[in-house]
C-alpha atoms as a PDB file:
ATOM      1  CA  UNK A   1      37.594  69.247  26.213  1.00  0.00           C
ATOM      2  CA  UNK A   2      41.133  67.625  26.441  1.00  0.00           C
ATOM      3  CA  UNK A   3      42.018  67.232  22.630  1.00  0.00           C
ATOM      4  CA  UNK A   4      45.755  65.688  23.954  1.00  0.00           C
ATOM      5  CA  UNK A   5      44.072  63.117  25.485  1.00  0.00           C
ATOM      6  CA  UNK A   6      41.483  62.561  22.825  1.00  0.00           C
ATOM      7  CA  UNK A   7      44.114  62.113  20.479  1.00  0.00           C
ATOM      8  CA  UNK A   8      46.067  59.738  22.833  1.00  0.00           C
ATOM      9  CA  UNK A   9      42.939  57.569  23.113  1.00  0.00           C
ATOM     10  CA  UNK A  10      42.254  57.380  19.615  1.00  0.00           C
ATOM     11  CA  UNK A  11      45.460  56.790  18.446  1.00  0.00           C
ATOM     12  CA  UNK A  12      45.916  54.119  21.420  1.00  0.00           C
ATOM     13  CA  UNK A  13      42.788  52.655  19.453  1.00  0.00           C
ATOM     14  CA  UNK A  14      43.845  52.706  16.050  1.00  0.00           C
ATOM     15  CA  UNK A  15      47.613  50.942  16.558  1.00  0.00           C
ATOM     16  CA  UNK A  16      45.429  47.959  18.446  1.00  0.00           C
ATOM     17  CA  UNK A  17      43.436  47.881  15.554  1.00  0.00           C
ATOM     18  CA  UNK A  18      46.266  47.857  12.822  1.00  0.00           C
ATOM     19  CA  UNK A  19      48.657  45.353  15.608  1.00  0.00           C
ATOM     20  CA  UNK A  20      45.459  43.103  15.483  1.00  0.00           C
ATOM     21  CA  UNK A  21      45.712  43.204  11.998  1.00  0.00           C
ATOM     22  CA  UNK A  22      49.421  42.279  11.667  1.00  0.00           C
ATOM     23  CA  UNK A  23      49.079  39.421  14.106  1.00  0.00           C
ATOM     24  CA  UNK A  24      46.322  38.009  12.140  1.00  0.00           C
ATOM     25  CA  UNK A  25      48.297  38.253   9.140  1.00  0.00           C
ATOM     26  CA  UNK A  26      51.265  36.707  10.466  1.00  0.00           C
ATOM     27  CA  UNK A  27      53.784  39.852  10.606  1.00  0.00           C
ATOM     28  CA  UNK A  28      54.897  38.859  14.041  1.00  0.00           C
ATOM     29  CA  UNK A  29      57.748  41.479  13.863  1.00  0.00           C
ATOM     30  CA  UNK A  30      55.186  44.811  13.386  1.00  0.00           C
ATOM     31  CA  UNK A  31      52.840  43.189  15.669  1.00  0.00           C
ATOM     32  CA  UNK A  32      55.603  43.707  18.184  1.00  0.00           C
ATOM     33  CA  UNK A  33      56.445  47.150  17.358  1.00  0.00           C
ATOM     34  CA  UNK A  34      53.222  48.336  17.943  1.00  0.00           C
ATOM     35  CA  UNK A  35      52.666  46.081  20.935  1.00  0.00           C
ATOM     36  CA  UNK A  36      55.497  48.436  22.048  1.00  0.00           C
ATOM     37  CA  UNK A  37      53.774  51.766  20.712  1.00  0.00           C
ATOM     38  CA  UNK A  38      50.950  50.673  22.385  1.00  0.00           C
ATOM     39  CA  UNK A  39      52.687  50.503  25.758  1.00  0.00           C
ATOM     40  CA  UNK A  40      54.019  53.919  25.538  1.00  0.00           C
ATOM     41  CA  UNK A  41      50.892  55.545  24.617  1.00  0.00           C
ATOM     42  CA  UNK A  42      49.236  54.424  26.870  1.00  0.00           C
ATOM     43  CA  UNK A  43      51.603  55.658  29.565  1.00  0.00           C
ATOM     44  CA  UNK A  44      51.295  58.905  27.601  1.00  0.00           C
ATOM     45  CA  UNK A  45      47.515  58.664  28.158  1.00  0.00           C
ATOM     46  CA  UNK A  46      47.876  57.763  31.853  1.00  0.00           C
ATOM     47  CA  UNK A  47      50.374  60.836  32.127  1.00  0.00           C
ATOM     48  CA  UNK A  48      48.012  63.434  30.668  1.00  0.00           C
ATOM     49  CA  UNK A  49      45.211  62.062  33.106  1.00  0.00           C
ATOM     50  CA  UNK A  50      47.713  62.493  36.247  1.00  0.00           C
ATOM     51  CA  UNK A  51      47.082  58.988  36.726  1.00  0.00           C
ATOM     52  CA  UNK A  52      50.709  57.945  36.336  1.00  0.00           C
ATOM     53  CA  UNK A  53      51.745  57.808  39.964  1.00  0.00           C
ATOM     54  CA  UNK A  54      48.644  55.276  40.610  1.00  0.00           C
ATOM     55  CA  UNK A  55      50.113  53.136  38.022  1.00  0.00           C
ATOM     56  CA  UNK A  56      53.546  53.180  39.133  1.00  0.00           C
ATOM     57  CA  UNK A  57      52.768  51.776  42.401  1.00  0.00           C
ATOM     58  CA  UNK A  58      50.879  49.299  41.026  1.00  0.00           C
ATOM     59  CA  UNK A  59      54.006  48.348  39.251  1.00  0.00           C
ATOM     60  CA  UNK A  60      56.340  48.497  42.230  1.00  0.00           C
ATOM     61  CA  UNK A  61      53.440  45.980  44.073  1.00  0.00           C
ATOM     62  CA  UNK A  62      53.517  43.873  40.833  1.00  0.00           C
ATOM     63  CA  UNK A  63      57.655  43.754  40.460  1.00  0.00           C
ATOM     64  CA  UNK A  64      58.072  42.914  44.440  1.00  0.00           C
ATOM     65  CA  UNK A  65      55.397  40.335  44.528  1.00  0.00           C
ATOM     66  CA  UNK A  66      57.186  38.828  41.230  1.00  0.00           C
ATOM     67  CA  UNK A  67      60.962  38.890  43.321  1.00  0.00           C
ATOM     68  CA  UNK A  68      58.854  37.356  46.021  1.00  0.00           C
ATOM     69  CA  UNK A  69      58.201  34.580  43.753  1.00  0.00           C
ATOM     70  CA  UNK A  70      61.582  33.934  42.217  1.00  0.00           C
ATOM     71  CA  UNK A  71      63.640  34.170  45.283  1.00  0.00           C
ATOM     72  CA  UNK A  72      61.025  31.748  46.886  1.00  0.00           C
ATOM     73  CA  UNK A  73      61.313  28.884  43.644  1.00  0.00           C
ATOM     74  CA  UNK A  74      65.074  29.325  44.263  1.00  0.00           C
ATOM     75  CA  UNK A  75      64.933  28.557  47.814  1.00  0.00           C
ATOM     76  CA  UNK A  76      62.370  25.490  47.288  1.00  0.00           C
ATOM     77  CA  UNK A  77      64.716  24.407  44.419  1.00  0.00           C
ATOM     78  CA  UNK A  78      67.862  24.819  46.954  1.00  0.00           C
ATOM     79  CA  UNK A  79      66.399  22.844  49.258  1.00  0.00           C
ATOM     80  CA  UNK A  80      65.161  20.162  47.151  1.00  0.00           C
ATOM     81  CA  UNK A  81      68.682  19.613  45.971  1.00  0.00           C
ATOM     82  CA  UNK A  82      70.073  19.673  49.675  1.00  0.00           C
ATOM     83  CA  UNK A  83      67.462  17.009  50.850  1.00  0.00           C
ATOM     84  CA  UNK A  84      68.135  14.284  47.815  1.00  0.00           C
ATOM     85  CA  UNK A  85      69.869  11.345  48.771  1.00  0.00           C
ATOM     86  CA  UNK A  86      73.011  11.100  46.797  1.00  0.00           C
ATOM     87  CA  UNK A  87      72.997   8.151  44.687  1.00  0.00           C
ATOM     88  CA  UNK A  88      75.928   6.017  44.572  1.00  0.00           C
ATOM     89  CA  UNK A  89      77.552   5.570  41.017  1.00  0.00           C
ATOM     90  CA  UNK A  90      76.598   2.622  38.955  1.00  0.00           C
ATOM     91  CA  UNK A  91      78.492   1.735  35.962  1.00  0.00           C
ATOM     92  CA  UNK A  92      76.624   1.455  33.038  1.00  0.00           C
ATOM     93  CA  UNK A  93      75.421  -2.287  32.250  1.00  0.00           C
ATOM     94  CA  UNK A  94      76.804  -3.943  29.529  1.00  0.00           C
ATOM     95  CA  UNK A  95      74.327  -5.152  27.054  1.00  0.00           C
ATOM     96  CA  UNK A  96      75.362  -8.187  24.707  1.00  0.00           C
ATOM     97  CA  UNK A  97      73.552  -8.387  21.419  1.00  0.00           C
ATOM     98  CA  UNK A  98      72.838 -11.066  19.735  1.00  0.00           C
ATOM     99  CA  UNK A  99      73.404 -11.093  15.900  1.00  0.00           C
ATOM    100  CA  UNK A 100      70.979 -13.047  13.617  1.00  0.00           C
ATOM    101  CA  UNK A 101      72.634 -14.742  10.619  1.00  0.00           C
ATOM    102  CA  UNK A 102      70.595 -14.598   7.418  1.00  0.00           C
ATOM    103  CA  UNK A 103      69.244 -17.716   6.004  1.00  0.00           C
ATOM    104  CA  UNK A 104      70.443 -18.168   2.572  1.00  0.00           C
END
């Protein structure tokens, strides 16, 4: 029996639990912390199961499909911008008000 990875697991399970718990109660602050412990155990967990180089080339697919996506909204965006007609400059319109005298 792997007691490392036992341990991983359950402790993966109990700072879910007690982040849960913090979110629901409005500690936004811990619930982030252990958002963050969570992360990191369970690339612990992943690491003791040798499963860690599956994982990182899941990231590396994730992270280049992402820069995929940005550089191709910047490109769009670019070329939006080139294709609008420029519009000539108006003045602003000058607005006359008309004041209301009180009856007396």
């Amino acid at each position: 029996m792997d007691y490392a990875g036992v341990a991983l697991l359950l402790g993966l399970f109990i700072s879910n639990a007690v982040g849960l718990d913090l979110l629901y109660n409005h500690r936004l602050k811990l619930a982030g912390t252990l958002n963050i412990v969570n992360l990191c155990l369970t690339i612990a967990l992943a690491y003791n199961f040798n499963q860690i180089r599956s994982i990182l080339i899941v990231f590396a697919v994730v992270a280049v499909i992402v820069v995929i996506i940005l550089l191709a909204r910047l490109y769009i965006n670019f070329k939006r911008r080139q294709n609008r007609p420029s519009q000539p400059f108006e003045p602003p319109v000058d607005v006359d008000f008309i004041e209301h005298e009180d009856e007396e």
